[in-house]
Protein backbone atom coordinates (compact mmCIF):
# COMPACT_ATOMS: atom_id res chain seq x y z
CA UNK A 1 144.05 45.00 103.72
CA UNK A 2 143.74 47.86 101.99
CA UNK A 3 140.54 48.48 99.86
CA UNK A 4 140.75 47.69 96.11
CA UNK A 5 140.18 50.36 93.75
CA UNK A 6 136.55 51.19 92.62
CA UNK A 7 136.04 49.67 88.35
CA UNK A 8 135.92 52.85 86.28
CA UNK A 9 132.60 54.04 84.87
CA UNK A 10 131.57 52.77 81.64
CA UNK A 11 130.36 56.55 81.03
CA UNK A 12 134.12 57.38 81.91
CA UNK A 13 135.68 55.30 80.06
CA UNK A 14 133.79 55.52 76.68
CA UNK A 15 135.61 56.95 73.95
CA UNK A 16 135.38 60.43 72.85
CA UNK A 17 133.55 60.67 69.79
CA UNK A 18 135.19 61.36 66.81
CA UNK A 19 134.86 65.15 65.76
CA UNK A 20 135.62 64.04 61.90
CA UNK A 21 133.46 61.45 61.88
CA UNK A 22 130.33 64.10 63.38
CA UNK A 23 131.64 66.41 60.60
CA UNK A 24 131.22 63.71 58.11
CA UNK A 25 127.83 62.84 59.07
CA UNK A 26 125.88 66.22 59.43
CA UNK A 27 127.96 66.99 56.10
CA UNK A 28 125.83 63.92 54.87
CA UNK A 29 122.55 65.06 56.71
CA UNK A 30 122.63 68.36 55.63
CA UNK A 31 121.21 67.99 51.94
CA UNK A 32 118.53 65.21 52.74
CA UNK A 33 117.63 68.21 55.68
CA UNK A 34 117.37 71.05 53.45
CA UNK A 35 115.45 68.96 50.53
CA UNK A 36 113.12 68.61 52.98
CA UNK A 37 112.79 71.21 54.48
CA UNK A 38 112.08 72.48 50.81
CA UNK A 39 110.04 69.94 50.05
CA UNK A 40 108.25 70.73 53.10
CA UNK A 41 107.96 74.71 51.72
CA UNK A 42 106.22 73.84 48.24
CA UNK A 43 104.15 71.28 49.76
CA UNK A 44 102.78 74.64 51.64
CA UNK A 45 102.85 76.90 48.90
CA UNK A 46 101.21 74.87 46.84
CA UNK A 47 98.53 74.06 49.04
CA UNK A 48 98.10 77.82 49.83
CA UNK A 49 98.10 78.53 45.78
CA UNK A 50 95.39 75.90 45.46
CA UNK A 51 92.95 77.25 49.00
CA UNK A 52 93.44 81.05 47.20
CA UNK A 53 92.23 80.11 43.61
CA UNK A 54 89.63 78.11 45.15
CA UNK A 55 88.22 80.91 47.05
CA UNK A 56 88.67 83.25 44.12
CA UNK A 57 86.94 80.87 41.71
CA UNK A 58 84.15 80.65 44.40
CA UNK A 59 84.12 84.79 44.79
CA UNK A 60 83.97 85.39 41.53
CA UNK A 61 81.06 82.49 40.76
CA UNK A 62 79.17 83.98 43.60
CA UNK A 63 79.36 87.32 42.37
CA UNK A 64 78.36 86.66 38.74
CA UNK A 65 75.51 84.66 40.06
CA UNK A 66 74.59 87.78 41.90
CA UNK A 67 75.22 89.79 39.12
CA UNK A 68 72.74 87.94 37.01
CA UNK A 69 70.03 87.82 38.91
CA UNK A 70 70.27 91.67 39.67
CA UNK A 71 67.22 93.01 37.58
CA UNK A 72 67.96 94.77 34.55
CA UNK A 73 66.29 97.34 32.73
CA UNK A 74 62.60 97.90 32.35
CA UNK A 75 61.72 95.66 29.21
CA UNK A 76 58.40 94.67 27.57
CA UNK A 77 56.19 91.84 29.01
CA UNK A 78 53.35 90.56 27.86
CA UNK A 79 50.33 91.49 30.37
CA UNK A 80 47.52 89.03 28.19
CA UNK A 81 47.58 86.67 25.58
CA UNK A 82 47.93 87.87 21.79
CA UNK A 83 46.74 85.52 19.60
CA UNK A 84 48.93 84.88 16.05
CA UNK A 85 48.77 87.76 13.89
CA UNK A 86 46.61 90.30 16.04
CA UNK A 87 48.15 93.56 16.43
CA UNK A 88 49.46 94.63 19.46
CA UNK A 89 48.22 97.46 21.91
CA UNK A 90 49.86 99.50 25.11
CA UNK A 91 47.45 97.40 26.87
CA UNK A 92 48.68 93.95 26.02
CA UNK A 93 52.19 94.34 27.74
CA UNK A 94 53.79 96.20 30.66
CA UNK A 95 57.20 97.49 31.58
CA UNK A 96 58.82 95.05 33.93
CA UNK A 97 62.25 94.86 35.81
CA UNK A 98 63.43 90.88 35.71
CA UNK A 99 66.53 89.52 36.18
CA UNK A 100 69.20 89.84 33.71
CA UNK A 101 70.16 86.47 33.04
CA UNK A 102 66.24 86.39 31.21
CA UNK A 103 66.97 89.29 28.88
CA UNK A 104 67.10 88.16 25.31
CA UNK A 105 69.48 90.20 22.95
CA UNK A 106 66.55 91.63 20.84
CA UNK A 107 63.78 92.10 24.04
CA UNK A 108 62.23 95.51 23.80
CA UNK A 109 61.99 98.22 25.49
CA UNK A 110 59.34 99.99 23.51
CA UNK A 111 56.38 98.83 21.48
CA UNK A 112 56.80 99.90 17.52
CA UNK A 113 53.81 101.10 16.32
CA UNK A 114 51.19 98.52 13.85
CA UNK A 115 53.37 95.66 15.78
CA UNK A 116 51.59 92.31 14.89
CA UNK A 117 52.40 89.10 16.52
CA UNK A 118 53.98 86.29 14.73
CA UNK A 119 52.87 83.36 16.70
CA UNK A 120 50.69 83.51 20.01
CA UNK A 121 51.97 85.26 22.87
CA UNK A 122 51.33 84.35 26.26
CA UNK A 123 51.26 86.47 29.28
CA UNK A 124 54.82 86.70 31.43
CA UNK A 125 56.84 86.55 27.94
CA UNK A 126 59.10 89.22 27.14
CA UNK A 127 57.79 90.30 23.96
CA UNK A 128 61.14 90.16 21.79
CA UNK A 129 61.93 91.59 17.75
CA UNK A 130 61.98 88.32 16.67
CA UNK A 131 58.33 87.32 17.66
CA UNK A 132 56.68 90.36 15.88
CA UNK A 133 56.27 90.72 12.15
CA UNK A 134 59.16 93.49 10.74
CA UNK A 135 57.67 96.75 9.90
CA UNK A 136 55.91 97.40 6.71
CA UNK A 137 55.97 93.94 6.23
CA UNK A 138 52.77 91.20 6.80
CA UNK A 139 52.66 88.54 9.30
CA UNK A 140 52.60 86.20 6.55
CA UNK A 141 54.88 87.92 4.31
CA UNK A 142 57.72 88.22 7.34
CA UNK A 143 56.96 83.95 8.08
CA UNK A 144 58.69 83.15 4.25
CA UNK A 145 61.74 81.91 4.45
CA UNK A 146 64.71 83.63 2.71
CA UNK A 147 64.47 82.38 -1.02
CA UNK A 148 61.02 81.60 -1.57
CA UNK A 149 57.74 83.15 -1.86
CA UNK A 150 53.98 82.66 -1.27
CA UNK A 151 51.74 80.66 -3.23
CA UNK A 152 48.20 80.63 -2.11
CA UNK A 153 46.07 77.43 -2.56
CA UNK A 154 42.69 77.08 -2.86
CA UNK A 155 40.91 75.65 0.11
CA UNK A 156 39.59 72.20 -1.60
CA UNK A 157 43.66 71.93 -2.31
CA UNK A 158 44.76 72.20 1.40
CA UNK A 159 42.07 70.39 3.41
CA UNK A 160 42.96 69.78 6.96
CA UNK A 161 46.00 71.67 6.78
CA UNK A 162 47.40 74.24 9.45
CA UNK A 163 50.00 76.40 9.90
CA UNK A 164 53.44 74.58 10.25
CA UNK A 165 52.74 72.13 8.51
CA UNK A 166 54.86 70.77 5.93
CA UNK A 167 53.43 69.33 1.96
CA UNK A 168 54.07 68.00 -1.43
CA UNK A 169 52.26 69.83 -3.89
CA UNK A 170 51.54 66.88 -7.07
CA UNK A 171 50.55 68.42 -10.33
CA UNK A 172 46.50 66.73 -10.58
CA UNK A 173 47.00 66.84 -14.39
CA UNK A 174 50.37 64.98 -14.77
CA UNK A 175 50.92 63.56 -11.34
CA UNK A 176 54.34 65.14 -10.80
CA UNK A 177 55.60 66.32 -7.64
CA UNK A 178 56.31 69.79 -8.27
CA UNK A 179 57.62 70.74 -4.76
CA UNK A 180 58.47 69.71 -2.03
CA UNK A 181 58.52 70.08 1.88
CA UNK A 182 56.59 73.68 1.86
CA UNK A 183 55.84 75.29 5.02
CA UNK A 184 52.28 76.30 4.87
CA UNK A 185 52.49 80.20 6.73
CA UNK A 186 48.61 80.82 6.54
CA UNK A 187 45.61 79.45 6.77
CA UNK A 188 42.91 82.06 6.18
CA UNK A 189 39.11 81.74 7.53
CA UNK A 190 38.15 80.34 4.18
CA UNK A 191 40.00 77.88 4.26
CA UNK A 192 42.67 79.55 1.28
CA UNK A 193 46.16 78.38 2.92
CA UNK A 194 49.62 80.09 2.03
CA UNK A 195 52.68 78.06 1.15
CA UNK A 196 56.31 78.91 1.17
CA UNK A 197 57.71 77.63 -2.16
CA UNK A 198 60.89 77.71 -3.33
CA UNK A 199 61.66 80.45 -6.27
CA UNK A 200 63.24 77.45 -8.38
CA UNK A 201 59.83 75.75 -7.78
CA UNK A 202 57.36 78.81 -7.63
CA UNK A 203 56.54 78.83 -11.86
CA UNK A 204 55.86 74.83 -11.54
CA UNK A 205 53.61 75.47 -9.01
CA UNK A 206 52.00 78.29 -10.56
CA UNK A 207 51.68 75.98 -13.72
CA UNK A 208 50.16 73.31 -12.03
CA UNK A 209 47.81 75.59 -9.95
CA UNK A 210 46.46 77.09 -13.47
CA UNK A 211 46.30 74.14 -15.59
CA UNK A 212 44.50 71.41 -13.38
CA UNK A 213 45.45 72.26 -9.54
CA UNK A 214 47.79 70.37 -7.29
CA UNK A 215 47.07 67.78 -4.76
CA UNK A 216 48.44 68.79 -1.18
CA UNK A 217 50.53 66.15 0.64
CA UNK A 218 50.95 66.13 4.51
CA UNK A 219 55.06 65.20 5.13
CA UNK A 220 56.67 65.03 8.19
């Protein structure tokens, strides 16, 4: 009997695919593939973009650090304490190199000659324009304020008082306030204190001061 015929192979006998229908479906893939890909491309450029500007923002933050703490030029130091309103000597400061993020705009470089101190200095401060009285001018003259001038009271009118501070001055005869809120800028060793008073109050003052006196009155 003769042998029947081996069943043909399922690999055999599957279709052939359909070229068209392969067409069709990378013609569908395609986009989604290159949007992808693309997507895939600014993904990386962006995340190189943001790794360079973060290593520029750190190279330049590093190197203005650096550059402010290189020293600048030599400027003026105090070498000892200068009390308020004592002149200043060679041998009260010293040249010094510090770093430049210290430097004010007006430190200097060179001591002006009759420089008197406005306030106390104290040693390591770089002695600046705006701590020393101007030129020509007295310590207490260059401590009034812009618009007023100094009135001097007598020392049984400012008891107690010390540079700084602030006062009503109250006419003794009448009992009027005849300014207020001025800065007393000296206090002298007999006790005669300076006030800054307003030149729309300085004649009441003056008035007050000559017919009676005025009573000084600590304000905050």
């Amino acid at each position: 009997m003769p042998d029947d015929p081996s069943p043909p192979s399922p690999l055999l006998s599957r279709p052939s695919p359909d070229v068209g229908v392969l067409d069709d479906l990378l013609a569908r893939l395609r986009p989604r593939l290159r949007a992808h890909r693309t997507r895939r491309i600014l993904v990386a450029a962006l995340a190189a973009v943001v790794a360079w500007t973060a290593v520029r923002g750190a190279t330049s933050e590093a190197a203005s650090t650096r550059a402010a703490w290189q020293p600048a030029g030599p400027v003026l130091v105090v070498s000892r304490a200068v009390t308020d309103g004592a002149p200043l000597s060679p041998a009260d400061v010293e040249s010094r190199r510090v770093p430049a993020f210290l430097v004010p705009a007006d430190a200097l470089t060179e001591l002006p000659a009759g420089a008197r101190a406005l306030d106390d200095l104290t040693p390591g401060e770089i002695v600046r324009a705006a701590r020393l009285a101007p030129l020509g001018s007295s310590v207490t003259a260059a401590r009034l304020p812009p618009g007023s001038g100094g009135v001097v009271l007598p020392a049984d009118a400012a008891v107690g008082l010390e540079a700084g501070d602030r006062v009503d001055l109250v006419a003794f005869a009448s009992g009027l306030t005849v300014t207020r809120g001025a800065r007393v800028v000296r206090v002298g060793p007999d006790g005669d204190t300076t006030v800054a008073v307003s030149d729309s109050d300085r004649g009441a003052v003056v008035r007050a001061l000559a017919s009676g006196g005025v009573i000084s009155v600590l304000v905050p």
